[in-house]
Every structure is written in structure tokens, then in C-alpha cells.
N, C-alpha and C. Protein backbone atom coordinates (compact mmCIF):
# COMPACT_ATOMS: atom_id res chain seq x y z
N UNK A 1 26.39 -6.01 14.08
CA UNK A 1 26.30 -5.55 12.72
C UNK A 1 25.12 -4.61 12.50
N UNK A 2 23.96 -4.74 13.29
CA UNK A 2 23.14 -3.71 13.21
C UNK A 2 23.88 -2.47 13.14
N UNK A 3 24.42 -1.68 14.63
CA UNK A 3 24.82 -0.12 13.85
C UNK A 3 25.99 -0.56 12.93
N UNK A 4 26.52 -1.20 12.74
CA UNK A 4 27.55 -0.83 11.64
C UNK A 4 26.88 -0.42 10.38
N UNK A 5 26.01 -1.57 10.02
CA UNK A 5 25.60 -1.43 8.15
C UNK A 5 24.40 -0.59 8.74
N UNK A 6 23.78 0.14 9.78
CA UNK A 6 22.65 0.61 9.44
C UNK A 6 23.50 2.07 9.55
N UNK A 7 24.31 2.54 10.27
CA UNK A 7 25.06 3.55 9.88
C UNK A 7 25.78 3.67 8.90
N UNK A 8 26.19 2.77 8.12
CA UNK A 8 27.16 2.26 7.08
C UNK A 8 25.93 3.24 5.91
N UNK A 9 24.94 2.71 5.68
CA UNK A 9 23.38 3.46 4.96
C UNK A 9 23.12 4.74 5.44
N UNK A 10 22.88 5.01 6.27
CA UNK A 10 22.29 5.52 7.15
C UNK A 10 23.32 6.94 7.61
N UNK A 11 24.07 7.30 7.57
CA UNK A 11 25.14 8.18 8.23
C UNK A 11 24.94 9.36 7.49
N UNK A 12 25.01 9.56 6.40
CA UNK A 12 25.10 10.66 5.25
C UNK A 12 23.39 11.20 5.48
N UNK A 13 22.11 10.56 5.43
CA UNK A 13 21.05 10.91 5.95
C UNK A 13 21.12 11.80 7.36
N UNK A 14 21.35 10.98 8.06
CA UNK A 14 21.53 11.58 9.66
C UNK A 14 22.18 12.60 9.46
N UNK A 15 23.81 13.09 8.96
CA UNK A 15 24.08 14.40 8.91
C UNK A 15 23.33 15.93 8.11
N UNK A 16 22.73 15.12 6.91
CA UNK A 16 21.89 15.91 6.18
C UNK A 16 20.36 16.62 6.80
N UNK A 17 19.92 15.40 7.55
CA UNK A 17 18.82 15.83 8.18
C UNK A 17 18.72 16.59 9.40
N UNK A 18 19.60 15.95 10.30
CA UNK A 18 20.09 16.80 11.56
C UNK A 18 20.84 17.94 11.53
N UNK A 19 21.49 18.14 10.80
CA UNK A 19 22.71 19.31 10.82
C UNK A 19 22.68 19.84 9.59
N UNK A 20 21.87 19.56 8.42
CA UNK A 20 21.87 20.48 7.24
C UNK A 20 22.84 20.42 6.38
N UNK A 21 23.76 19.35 6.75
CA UNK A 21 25.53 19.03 5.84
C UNK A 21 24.47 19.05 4.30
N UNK A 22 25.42 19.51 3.34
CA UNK A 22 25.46 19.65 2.25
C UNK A 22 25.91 18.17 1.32
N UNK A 23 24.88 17.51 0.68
CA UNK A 23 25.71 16.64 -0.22
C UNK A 23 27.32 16.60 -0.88
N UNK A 24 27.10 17.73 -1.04
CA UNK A 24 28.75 17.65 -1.69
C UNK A 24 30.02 17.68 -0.40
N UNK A 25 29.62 17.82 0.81
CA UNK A 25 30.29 18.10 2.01
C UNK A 25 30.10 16.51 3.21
N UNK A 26 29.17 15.76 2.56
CA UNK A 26 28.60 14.31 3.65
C UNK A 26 30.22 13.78 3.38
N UNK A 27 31.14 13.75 2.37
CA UNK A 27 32.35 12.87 2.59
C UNK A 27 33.03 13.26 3.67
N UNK A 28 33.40 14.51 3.99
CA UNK A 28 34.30 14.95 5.65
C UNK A 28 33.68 14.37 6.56
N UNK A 29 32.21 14.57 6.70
CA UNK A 29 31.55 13.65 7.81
C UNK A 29 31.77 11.97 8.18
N UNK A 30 31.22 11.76 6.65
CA UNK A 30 31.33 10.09 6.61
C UNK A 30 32.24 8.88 6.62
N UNK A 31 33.42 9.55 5.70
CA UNK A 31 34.29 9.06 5.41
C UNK A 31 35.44 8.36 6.39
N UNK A 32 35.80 9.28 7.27
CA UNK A 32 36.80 9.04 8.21
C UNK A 32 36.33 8.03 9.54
N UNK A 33 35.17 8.37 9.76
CA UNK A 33 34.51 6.80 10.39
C UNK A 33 35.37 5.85 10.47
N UNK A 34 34.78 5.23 8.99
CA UNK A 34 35.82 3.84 8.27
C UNK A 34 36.91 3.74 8.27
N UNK A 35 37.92 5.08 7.54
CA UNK A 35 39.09 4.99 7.85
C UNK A 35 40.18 4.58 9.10
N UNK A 36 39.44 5.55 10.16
CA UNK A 36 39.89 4.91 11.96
C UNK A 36 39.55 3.59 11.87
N UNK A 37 38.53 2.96 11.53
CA UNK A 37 38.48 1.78 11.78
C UNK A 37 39.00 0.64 11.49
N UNK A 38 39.17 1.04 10.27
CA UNK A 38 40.48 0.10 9.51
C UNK A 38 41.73 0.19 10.30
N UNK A 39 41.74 0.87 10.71
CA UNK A 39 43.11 1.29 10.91
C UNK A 39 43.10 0.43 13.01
N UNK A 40 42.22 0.82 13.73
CA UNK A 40 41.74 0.29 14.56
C UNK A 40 42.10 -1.23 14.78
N UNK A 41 40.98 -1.60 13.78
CA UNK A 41 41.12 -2.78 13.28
C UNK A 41 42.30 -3.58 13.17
N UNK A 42 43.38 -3.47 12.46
CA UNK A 42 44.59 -3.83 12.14
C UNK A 42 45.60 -3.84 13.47
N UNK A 43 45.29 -2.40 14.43
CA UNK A 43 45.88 -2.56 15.66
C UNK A 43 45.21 -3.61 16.38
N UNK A 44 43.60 -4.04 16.26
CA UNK A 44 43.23 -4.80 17.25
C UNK A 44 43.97 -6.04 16.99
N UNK A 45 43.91 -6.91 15.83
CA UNK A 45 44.94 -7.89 15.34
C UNK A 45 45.71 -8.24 16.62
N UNK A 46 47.10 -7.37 16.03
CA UNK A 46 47.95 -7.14 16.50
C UNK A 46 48.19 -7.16 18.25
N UNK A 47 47.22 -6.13 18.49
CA UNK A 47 47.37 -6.03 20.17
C UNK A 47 46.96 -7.96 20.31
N UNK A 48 45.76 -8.43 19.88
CA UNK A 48 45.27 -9.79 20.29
C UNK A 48 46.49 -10.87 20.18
N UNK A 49 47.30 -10.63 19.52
CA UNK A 49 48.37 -11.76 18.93
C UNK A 49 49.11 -11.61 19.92
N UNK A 50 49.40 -10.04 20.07
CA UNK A 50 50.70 -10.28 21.43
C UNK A 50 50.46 -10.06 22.83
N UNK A 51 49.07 -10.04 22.82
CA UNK A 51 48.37 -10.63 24.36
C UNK A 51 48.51 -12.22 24.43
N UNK A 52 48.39 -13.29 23.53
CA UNK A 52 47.96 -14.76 23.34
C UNK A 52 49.28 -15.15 23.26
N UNK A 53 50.54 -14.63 22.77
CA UNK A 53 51.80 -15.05 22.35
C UNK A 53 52.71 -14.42 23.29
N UNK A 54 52.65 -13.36 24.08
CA UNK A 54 53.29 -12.79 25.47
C UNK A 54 53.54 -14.06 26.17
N UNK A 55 55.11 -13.64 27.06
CA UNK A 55 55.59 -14.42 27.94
C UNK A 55 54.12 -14.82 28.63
N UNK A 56 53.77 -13.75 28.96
CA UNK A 56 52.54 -14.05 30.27
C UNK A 56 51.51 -14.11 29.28
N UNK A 57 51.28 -15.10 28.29
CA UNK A 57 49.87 -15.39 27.60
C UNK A 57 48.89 -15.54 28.25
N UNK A 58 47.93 -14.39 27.70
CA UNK A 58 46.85 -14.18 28.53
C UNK A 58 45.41 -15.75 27.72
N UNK A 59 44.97 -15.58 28.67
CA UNK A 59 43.56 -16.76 28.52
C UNK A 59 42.97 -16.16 26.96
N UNK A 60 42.53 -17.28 25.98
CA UNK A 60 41.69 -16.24 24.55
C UNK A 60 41.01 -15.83 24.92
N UNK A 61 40.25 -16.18 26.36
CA UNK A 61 38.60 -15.46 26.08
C UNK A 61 38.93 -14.45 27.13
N UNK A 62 39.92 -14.30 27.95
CA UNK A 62 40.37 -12.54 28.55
C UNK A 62 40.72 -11.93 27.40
N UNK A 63 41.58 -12.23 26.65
CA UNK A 63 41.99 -11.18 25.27
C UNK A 63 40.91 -10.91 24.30
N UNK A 64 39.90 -12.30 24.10
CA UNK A 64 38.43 -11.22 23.25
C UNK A 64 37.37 -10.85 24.47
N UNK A 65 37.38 -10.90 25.85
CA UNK A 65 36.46 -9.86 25.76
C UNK A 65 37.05 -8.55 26.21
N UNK A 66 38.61 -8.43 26.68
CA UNK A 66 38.74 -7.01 26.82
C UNK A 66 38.59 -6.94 25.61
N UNK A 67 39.02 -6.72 24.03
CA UNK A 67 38.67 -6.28 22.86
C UNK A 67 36.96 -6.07 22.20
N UNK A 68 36.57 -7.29 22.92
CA UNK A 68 35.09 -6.80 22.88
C UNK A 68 34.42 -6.22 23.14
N UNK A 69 34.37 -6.06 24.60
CA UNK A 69 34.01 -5.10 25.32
C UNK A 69 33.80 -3.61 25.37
N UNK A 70 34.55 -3.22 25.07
CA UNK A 70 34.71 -2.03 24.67
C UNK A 70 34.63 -1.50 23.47
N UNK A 71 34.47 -2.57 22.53
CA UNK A 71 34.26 -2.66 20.64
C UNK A 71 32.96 -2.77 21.02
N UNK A 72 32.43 -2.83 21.81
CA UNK A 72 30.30 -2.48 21.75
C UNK A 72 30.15 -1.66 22.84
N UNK A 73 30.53 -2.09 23.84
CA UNK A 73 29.98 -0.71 24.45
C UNK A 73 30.11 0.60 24.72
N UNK A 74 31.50 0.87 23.62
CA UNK A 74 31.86 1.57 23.31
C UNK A 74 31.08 3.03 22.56
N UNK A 75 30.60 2.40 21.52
CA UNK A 75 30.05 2.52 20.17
C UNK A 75 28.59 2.95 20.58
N UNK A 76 28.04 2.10 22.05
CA UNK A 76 26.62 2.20 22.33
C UNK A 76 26.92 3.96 22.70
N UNK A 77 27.68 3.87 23.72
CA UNK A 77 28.33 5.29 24.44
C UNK A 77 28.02 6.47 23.29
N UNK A 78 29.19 6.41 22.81
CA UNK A 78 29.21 7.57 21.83
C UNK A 78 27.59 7.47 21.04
N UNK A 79 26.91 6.45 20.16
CA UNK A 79 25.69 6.88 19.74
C UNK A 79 24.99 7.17 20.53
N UNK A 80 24.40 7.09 21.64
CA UNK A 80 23.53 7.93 22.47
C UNK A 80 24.12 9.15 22.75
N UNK A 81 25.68 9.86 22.62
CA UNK A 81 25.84 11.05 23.15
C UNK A 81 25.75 11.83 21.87
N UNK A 82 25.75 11.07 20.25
CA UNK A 82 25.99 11.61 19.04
C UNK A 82 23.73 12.13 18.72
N UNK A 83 23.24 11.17 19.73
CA UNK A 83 22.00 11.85 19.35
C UNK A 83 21.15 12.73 20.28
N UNK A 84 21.80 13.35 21.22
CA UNK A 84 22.07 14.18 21.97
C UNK A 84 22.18 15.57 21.52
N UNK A 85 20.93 16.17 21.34
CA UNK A 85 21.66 17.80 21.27
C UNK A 85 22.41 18.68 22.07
N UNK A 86 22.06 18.48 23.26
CA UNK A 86 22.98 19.31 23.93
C UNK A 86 24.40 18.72 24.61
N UNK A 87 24.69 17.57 23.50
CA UNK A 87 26.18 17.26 23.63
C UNK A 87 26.53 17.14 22.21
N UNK A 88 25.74 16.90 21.08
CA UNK A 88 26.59 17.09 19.69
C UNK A 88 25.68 17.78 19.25
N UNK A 89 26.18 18.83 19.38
CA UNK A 89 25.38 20.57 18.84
C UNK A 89 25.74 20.93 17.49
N UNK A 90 27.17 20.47 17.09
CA UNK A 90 27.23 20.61 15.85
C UNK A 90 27.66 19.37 14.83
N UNK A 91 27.66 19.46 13.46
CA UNK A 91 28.39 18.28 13.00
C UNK A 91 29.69 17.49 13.33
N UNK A 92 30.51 18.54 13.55
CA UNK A 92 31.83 18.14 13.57
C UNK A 92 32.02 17.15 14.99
N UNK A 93 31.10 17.74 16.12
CA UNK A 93 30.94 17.22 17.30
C UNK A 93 30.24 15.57 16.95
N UNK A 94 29.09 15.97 16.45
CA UNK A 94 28.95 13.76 15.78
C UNK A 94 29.41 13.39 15.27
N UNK A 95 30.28 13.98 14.23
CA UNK A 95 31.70 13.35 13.36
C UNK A 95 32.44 12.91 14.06
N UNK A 96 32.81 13.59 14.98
CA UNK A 96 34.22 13.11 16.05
C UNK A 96 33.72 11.51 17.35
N UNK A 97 31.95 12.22 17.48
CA UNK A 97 31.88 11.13 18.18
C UNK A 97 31.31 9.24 17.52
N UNK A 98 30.95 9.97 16.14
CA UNK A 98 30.33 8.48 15.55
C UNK A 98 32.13 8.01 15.12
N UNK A 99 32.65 8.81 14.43
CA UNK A 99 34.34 8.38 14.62
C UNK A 99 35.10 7.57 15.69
N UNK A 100 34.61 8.26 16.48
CA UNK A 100 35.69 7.44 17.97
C UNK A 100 34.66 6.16 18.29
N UNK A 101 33.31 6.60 18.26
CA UNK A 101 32.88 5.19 18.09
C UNK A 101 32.87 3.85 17.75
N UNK A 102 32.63 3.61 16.18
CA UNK A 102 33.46 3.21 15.18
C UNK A 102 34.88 2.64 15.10
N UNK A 103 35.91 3.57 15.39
CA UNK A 103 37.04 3.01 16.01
C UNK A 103 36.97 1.63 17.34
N UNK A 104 35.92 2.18 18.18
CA UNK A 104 36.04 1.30 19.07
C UNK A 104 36.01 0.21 18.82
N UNK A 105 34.26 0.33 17.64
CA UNK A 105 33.56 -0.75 17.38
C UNK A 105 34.83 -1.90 16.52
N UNK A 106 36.15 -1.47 16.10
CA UNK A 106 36.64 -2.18 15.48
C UNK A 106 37.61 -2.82 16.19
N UNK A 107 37.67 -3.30 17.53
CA UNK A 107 38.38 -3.83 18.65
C UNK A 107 37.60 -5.18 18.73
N UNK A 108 36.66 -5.55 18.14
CA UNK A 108 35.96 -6.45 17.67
C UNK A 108 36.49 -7.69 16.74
N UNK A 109 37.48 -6.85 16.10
CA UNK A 109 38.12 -7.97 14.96
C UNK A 109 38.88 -8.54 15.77
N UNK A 110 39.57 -8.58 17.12
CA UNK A 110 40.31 -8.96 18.02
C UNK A 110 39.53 -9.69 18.92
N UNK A 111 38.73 -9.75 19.10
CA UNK A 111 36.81 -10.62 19.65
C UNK A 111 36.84 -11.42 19.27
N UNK A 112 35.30 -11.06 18.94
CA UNK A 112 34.45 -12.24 18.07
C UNK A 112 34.83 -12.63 16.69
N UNK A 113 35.33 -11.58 16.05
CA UNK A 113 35.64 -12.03 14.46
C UNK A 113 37.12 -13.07 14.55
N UNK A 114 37.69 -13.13 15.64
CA UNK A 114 38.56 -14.40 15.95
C UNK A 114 38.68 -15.45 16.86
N UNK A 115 37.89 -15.51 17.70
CA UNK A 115 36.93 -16.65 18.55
C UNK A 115 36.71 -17.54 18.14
N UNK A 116 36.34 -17.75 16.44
CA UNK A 116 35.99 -19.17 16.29
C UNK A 116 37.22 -20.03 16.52
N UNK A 117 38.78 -19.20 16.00
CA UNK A 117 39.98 -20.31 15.97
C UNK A 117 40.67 -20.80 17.12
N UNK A 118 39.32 -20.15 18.26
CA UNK A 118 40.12 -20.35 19.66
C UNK A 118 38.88 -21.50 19.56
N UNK A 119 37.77 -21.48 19.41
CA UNK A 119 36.95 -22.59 19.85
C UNK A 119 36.55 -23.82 19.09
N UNK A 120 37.02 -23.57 17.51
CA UNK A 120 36.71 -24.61 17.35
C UNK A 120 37.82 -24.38 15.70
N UNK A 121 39.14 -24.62 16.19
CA UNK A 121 39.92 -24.36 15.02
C UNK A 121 39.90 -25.43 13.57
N UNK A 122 39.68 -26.88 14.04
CA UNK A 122 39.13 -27.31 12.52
C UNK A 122 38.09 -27.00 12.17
N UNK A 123 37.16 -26.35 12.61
CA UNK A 123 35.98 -26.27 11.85
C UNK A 123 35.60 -24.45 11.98
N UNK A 124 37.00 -23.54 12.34
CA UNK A 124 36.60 -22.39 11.95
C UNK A 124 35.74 -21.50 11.08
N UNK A 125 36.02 -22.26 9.74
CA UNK A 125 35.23 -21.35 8.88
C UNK A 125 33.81 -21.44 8.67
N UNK A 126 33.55 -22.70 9.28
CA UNK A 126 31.93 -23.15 9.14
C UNK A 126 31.75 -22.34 10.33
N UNK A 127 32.24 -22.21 11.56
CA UNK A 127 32.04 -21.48 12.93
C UNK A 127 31.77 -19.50 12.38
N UNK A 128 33.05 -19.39 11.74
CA UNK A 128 32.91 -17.90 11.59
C UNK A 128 31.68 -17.55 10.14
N UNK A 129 31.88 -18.47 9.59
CA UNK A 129 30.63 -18.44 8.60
C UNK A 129 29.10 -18.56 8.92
N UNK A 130 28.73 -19.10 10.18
CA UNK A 130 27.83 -19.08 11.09
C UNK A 130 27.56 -17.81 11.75
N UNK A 131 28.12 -17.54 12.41
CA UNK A 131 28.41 -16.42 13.21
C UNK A 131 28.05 -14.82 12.26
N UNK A 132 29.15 -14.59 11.05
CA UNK A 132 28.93 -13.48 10.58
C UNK A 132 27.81 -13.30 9.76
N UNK A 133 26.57 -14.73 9.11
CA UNK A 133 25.66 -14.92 8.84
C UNK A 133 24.54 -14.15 9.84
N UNK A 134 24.61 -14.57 10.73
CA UNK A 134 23.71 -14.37 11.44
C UNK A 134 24.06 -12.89 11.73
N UNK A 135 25.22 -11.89 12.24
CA UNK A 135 25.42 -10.27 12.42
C UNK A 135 24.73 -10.30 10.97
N UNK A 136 25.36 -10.54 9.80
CA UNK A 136 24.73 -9.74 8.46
C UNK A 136 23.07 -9.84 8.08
N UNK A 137 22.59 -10.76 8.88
CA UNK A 137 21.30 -10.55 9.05
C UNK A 137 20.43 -9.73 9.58
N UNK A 138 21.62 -9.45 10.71
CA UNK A 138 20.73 -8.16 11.91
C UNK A 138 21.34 -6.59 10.64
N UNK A 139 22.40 -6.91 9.99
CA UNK A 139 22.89 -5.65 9.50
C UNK A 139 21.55 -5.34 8.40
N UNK A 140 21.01 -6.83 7.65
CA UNK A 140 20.70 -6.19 6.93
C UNK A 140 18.87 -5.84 7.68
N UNK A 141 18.49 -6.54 7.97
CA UNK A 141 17.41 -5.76 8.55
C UNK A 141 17.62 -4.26 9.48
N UNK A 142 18.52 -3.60 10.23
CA UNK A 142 18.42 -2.38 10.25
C UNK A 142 18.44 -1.33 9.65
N UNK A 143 18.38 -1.81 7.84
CA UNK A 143 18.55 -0.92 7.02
C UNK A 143 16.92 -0.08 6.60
N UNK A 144 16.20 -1.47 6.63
CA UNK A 144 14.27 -0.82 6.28
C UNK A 144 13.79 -0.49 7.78
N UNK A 145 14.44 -1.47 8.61
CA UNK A 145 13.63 -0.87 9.87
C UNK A 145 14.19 0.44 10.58
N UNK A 146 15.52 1.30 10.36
CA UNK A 146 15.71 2.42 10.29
C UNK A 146 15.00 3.26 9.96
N UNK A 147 14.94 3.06 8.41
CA UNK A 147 13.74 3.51 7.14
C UNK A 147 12.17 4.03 7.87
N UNK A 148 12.21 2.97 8.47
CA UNK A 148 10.56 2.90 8.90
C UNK A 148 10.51 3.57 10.11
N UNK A 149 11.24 3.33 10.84
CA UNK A 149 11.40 4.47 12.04
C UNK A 149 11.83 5.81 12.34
N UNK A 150 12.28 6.17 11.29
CA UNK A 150 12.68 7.34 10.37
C UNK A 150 11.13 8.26 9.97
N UNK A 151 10.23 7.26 9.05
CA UNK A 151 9.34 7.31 8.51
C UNK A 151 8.65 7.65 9.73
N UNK A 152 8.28 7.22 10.32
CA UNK A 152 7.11 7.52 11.55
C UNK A 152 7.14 8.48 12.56
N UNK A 153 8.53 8.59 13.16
CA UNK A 153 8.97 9.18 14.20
C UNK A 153 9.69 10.34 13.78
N UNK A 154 10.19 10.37 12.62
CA UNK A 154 11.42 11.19 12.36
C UNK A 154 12.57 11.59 13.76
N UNK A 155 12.79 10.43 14.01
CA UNK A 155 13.59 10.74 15.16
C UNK A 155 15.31 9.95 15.10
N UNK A 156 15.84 10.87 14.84
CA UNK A 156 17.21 9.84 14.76
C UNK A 156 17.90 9.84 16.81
N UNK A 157 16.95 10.42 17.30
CA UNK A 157 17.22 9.68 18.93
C UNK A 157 17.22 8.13 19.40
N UNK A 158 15.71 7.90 18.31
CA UNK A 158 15.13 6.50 18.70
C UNK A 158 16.24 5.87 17.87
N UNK A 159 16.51 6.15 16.42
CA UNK A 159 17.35 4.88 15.51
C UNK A 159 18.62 4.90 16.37
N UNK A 160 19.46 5.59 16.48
CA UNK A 160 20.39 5.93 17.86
C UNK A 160 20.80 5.14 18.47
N UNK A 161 19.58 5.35 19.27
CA UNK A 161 19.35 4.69 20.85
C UNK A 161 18.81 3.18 20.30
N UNK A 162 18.51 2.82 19.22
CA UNK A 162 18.35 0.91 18.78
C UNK A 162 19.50 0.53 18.46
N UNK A 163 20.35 1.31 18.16
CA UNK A 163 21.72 0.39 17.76
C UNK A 163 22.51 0.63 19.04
N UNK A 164 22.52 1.66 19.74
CA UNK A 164 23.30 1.56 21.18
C UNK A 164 22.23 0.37 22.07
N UNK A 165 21.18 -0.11 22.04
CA UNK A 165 20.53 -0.99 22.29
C UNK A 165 21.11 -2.11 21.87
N UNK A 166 21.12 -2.16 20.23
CA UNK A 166 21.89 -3.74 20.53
C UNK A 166 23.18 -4.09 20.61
N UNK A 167 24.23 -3.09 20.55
CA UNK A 167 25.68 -3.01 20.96
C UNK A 167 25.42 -3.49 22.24
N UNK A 168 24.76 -2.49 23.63
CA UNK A 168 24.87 -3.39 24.83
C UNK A 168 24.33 -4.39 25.22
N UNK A 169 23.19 -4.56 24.62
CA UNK A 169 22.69 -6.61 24.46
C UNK A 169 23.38 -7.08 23.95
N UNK A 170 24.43 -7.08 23.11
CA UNK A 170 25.24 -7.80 21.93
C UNK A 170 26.65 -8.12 22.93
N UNK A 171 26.43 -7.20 23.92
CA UNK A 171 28.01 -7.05 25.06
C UNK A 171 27.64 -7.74 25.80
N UNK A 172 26.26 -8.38 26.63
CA UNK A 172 25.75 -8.66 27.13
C UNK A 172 26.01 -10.32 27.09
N UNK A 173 25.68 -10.12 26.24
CA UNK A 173 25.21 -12.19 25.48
C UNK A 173 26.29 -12.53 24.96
N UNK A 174 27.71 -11.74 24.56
CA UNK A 174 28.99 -11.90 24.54
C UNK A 174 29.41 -12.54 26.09
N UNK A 175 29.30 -12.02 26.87
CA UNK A 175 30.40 -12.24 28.27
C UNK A 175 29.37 -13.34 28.71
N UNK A 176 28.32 -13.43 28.48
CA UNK A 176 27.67 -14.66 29.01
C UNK A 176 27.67 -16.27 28.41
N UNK A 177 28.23 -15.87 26.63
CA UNK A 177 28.07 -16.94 25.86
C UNK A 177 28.97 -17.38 25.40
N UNK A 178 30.61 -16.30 25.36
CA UNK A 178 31.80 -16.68 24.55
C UNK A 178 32.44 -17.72 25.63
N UNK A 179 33.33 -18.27 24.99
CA UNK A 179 34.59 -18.59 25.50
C UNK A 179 36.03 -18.73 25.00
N UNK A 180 36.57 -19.61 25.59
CA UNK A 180 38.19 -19.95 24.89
C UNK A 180 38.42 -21.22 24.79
N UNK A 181 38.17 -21.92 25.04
CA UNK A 181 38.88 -23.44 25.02
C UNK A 181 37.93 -23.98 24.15
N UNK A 182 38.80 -24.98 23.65
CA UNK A 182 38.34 -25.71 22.10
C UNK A 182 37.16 -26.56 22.56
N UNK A 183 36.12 -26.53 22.14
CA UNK A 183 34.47 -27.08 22.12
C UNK A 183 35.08 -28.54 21.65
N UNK A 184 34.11 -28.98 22.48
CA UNK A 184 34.23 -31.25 22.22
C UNK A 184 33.78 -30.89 21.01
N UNK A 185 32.49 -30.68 20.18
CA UNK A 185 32.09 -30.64 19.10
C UNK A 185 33.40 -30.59 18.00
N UNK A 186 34.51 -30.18 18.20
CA UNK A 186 34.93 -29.94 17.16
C UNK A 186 36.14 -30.60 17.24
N UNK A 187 36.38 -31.60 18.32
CA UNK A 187 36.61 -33.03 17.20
C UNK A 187 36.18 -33.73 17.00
N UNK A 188 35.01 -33.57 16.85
CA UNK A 188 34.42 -35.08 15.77
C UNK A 188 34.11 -34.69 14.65
């Protein structure tokens, strides 16, 4: 959740400052992000259901971490090449790549945002209510500490390169920590 909500803030700045986009012009930039992702999103669903429900049902925790996997380190990819000048030279070039990013990042809802009902299905919502507590915490602290690193450095390399930082720690401590099969904890 760090780059999501700190780009979620944060995106319309970065084009304005880096590339000179015009306020009245940040919606072509910004906008379509989200849109792929939604849209992403809804396929990830989908692809996850008929990986788990296929003749050859795959294991839950093969079906969230290929969806995971690539829903972060995806996202790390493209933001380090989006703060890159001599690979996104112009706007349209970080539009396309914080876009395809983004998209990735939403292969995720096929992850972790459905993991808890593989691990602990009576007590899902306390599980996923746990869980997205704790991302919206990291979301919301990358919003001042952006701010502040912004403030000091004026460098949107470094803010960048912290959220492609914790996309691949976040991919990291995924494949080491998830699983699939229902936790003892959760029947009692």
C-alpha cells in the first residue's frame, strides 16, 4: 500500500514537477492508472477462481503467489524505469509505464487481498481486516514521508526507488510468509 496511496497523492505532483504537465492536463496522466487497474483487478478475480476451480486445481498458495508476484514486482520494475530519465524522457513514456505498473500491481486482488479465505475462512474478515490495517498504515505514512523527502532532496528518484523498495520487500516476505492451507488457529 505504500506506492499505491503514496502515488495515489503523489502522481499529479510528480508529473507537474518532472515534466511540466499542466494542471488542467494531470487527468490524461493520472487517471488511466486506476482505470487499468480496476479493470486488472476484476480479471485477477477471475483468472484466481478458475485456477482453484480447474479440472487440474491448482494449490491456493501457487495461484496467490503467481498473482502476487508479479502484482509487486512488477510495479517495483516499472517505478524505477518511470524515474529514469533516460528511459521516461517524456510524460507519456511515465504514463504508460506508472500505468502498466499499476495494472500489475492489481494481480494482487487475486493474492493477498484473498488469502485470508484460503487460511483461515471462519475468521476471514478479522484476518483480512488485520492484514489491510496494517498495508493502510504503510499507505498512510508514505504520504508525509514522500512530502519530506520531496522537501529535502527534491528527488522523485529516491521517492521512486522507496516504493519499488517496498514492493520487492513486500514480494519478499510474501513467498516466505504466505500460505494455503487452513491455519489450526482458526478452528478454535
Amino acid at each position: 500500500s505504500w506506492g499505491l496511496f503514496g502515488l495515489l497523492n503523489w502522481l499529479p505532483t510528480f508529473f507537474a514537477d518532472v515534466y511540466g504537465v499542466e494542471v488542467a492536463s494531470l487527468g490524461a496522466y493520472t487517471f488511466l492508472p486506476y482505470l487499468v487497474q480496476g479493470g486488472v483487478g476484476a480479471g485477477a478475480g477471475l483468472l484466481a477462481d478458475h485456477l482453484l476451480g480447474s479440472p487440474r486445481s491448482w494449490h491456493p498458495r501457487v495461484v496467490r503467489n503467481t498473482l502476487q508476484l508479479p502484482g509487486m514486482l512488477g510495479p517495483a520494475v516499472c517505478l524505477l524505469l518511470a524515474a529514469s530519465p533516460s528511459v521516461a524522457s517524456t510524460p507519456e513514456t511515465a504514463a504508460a509505464l506508472v500505468t502498466f505498473g499499476l495494472g500489475l500491481n492489481a494481480l494482487t486482488l487475486g493474492g493477498v487481498s484473498a488469502n485470508h479465505l484460503d487460511i483461515a475462512p471462519r475468521h476471514a474478515g478479522v484476518a483480512f481486516g488485520a492484514g489491510n490495517t496494517a498495508g493502510t498504515l504503510a499507505g498512510f505514512l508514505s504520504v508525509p514521508v514522500t512530502g519530506y523527502l520531496l522537501d529535502k532532496t527534491e528527488s522523485w528518484g529516491l521517492v521512486l526507488g522507496l516504493a519499488a523498495f517496498h514492493y520487492a520487500v513486500g514480494a519478499v516476505l510474501w513467498v516466505m510468509l504466505s500460505g494455503g492451507d487452513i491455519l489450526e488457529e482458526d478452528y478454535l
